[in-house]
N, C-alpha and C. Protein backbone atom coordinates (compact mmCIF):
# COMPACT_ATOMS: atom_id res chain seq x y z
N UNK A 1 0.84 -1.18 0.00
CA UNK A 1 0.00 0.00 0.00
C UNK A 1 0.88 1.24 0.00
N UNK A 2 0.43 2.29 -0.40
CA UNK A 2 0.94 3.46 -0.85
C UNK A 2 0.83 4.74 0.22
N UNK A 3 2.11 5.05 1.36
CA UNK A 3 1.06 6.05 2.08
C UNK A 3 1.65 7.89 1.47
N UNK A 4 0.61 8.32 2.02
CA UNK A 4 0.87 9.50 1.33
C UNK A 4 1.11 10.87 2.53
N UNK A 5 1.81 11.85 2.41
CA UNK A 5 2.16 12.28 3.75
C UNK A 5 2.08 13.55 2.71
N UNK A 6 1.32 14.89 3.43
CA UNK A 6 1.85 16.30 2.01
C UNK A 6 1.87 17.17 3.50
N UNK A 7 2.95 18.42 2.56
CA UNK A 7 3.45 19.44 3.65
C UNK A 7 3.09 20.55 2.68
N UNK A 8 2.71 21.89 3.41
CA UNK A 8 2.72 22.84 2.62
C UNK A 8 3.38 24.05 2.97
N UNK A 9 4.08 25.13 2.22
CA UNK A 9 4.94 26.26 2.59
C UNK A 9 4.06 27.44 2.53
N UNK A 10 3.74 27.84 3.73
CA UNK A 10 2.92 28.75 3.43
C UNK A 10 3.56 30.18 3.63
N UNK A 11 5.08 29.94 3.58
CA UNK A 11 6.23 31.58 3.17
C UNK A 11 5.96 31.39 1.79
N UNK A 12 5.55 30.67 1.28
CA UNK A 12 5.64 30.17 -0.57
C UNK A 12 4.16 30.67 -0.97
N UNK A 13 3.21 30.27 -0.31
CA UNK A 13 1.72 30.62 -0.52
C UNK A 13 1.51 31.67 -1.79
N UNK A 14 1.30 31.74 -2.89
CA UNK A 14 0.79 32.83 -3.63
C UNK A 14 -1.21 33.44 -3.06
N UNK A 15 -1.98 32.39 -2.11
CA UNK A 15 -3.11 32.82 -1.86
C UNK A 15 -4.00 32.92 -2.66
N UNK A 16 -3.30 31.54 -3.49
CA UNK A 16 -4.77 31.53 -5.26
C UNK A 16 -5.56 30.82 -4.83
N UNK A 17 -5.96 29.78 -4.16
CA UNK A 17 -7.17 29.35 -3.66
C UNK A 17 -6.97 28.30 -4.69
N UNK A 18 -6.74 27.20 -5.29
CA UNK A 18 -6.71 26.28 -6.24
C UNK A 18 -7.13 25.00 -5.31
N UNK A 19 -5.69 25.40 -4.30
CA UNK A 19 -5.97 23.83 -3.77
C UNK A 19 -7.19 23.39 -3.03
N UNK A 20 -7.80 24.66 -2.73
CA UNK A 20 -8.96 24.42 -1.49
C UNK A 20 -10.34 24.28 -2.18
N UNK A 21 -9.87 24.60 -3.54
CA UNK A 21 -10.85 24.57 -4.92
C UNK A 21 -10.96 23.01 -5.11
N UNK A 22 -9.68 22.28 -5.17
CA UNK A 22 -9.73 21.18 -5.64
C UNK A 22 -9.46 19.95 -4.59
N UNK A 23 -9.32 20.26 -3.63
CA UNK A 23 -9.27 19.34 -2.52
C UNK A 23 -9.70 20.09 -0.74
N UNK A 24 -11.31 20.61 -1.10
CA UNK A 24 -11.52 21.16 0.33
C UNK A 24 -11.21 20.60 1.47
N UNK A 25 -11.17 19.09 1.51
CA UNK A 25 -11.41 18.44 3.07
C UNK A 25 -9.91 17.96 3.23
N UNK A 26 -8.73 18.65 2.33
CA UNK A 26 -7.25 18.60 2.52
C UNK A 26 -6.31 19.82 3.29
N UNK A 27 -6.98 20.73 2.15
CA UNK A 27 -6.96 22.57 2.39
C UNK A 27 -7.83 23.03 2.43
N UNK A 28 -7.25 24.21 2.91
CA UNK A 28 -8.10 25.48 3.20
C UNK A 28 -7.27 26.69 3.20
N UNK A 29 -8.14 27.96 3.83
CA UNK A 29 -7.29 29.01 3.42
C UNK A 29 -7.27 30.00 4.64
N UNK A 30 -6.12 30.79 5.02
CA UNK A 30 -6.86 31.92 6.28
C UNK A 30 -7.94 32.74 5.43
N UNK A 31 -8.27 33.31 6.72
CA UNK A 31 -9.75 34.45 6.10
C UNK A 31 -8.56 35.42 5.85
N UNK A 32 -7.98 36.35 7.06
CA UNK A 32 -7.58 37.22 6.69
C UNK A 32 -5.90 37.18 5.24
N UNK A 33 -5.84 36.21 4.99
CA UNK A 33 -5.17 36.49 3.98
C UNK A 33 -4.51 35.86 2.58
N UNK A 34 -5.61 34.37 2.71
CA UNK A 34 -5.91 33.95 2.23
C UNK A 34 -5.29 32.25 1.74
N UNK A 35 -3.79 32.48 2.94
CA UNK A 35 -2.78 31.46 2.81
C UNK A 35 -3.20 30.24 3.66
N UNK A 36 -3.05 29.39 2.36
CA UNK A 36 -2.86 27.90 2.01
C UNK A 36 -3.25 27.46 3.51
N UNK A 37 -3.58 26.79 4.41
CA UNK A 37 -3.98 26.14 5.75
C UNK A 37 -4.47 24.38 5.42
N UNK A 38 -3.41 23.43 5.85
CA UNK A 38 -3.33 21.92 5.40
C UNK A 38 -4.38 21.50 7.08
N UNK A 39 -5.38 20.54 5.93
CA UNK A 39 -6.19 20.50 6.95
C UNK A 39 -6.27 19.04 7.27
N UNK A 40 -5.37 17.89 6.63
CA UNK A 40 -5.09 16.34 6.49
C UNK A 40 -3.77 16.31 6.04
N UNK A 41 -2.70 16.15 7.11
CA UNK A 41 -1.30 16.20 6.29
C UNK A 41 -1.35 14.29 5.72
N UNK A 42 -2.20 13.20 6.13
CA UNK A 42 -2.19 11.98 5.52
C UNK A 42 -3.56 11.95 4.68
N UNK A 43 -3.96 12.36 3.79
CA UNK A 43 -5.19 12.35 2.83
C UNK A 43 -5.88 11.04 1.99
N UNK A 44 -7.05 10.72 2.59
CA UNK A 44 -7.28 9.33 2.11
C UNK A 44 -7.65 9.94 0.02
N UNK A 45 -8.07 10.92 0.22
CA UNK A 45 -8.51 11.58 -1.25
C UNK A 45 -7.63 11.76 -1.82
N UNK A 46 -6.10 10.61 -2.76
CA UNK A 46 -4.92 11.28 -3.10
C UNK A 46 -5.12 11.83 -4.63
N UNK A 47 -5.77 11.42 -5.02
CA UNK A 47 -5.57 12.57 -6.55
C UNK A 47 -6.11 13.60 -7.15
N UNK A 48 -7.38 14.11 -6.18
CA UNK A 48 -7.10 15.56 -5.73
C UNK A 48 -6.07 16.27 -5.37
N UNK A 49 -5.51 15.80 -4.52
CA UNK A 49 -3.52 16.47 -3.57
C UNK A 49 -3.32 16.35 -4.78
N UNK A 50 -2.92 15.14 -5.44
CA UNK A 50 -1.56 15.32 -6.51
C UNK A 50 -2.10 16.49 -7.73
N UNK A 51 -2.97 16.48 -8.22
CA UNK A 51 -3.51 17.67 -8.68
C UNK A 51 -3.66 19.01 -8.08
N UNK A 52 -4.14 19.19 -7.26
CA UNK A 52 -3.68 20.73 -6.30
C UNK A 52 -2.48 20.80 -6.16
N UNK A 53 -1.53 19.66 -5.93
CA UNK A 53 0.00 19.88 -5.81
C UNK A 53 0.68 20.40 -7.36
N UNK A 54 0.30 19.92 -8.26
CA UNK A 54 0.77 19.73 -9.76
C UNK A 54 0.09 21.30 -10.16
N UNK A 55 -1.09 22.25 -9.82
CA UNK A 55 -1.98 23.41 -10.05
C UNK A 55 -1.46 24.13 -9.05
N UNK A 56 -0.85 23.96 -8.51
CA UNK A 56 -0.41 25.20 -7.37
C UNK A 56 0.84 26.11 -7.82
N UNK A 57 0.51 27.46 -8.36
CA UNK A 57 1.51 28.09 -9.41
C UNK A 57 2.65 28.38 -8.40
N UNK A 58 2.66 28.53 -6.84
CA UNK A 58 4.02 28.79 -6.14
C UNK A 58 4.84 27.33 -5.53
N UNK A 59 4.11 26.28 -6.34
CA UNK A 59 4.83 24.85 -5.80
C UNK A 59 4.94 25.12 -4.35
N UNK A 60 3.97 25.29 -3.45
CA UNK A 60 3.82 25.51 -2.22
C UNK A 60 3.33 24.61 -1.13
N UNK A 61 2.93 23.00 -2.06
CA UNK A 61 2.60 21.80 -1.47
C UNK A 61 3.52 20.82 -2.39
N UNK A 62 3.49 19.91 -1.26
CA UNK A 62 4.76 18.80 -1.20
C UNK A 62 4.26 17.91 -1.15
N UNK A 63 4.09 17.24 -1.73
CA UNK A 63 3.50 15.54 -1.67
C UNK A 63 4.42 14.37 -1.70
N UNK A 64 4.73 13.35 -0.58
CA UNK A 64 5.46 12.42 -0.42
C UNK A 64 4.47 11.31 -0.30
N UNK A 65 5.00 10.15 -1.25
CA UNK A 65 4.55 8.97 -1.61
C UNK A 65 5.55 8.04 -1.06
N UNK A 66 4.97 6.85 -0.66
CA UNK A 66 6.11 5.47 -0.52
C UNK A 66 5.29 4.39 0.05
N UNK A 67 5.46 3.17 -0.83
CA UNK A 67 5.32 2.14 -0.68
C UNK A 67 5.44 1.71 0.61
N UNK A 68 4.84 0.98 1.46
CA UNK A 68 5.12 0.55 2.76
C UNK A 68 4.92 -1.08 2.52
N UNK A 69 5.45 -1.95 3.15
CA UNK A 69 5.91 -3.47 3.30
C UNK A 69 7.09 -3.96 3.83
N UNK A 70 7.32 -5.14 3.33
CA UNK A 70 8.32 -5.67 4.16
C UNK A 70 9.07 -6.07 2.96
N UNK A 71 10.84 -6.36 3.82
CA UNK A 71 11.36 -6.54 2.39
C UNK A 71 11.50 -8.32 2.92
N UNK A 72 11.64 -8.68 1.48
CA UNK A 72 12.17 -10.26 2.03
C UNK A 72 13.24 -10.61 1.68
């Protein structure tokens, strides 16, 4: 299984509202200024993230993927 872990920079934030457009129950935004606020840093909804991550014009979310198991 695949887990998914995302971080976001919100010194990076441009405050376009994309991601909270395209993944509300991930992001969100402050009121007063409109920056980026991660509201599931482990998101069961991943291809929304990877799309808000891939649409976010200040690359201001980070999305880490990795396989989890055992090795033999």
């Amino acid at each position: 299984m695949t887990a998914m872990r995302v971080e976001v920079d919100q010194e990076r934030c441009a405050a376009v509202g994309r991601c909270a457009g395209i993944a509300p129950e991930v992001f969100d935004q402050r009121d007063e200024d409109g920056v980026v606020i991660l509201l599931d840093a482990t998101p069961a909804a991943r291809g929304p993230v990877r799309e808000a991550a891939l649409l976010c014009p200040s690359a201001a979310i980070v999305v880490h993927e990795h396989r989890g198991g055992s090795h033999v």
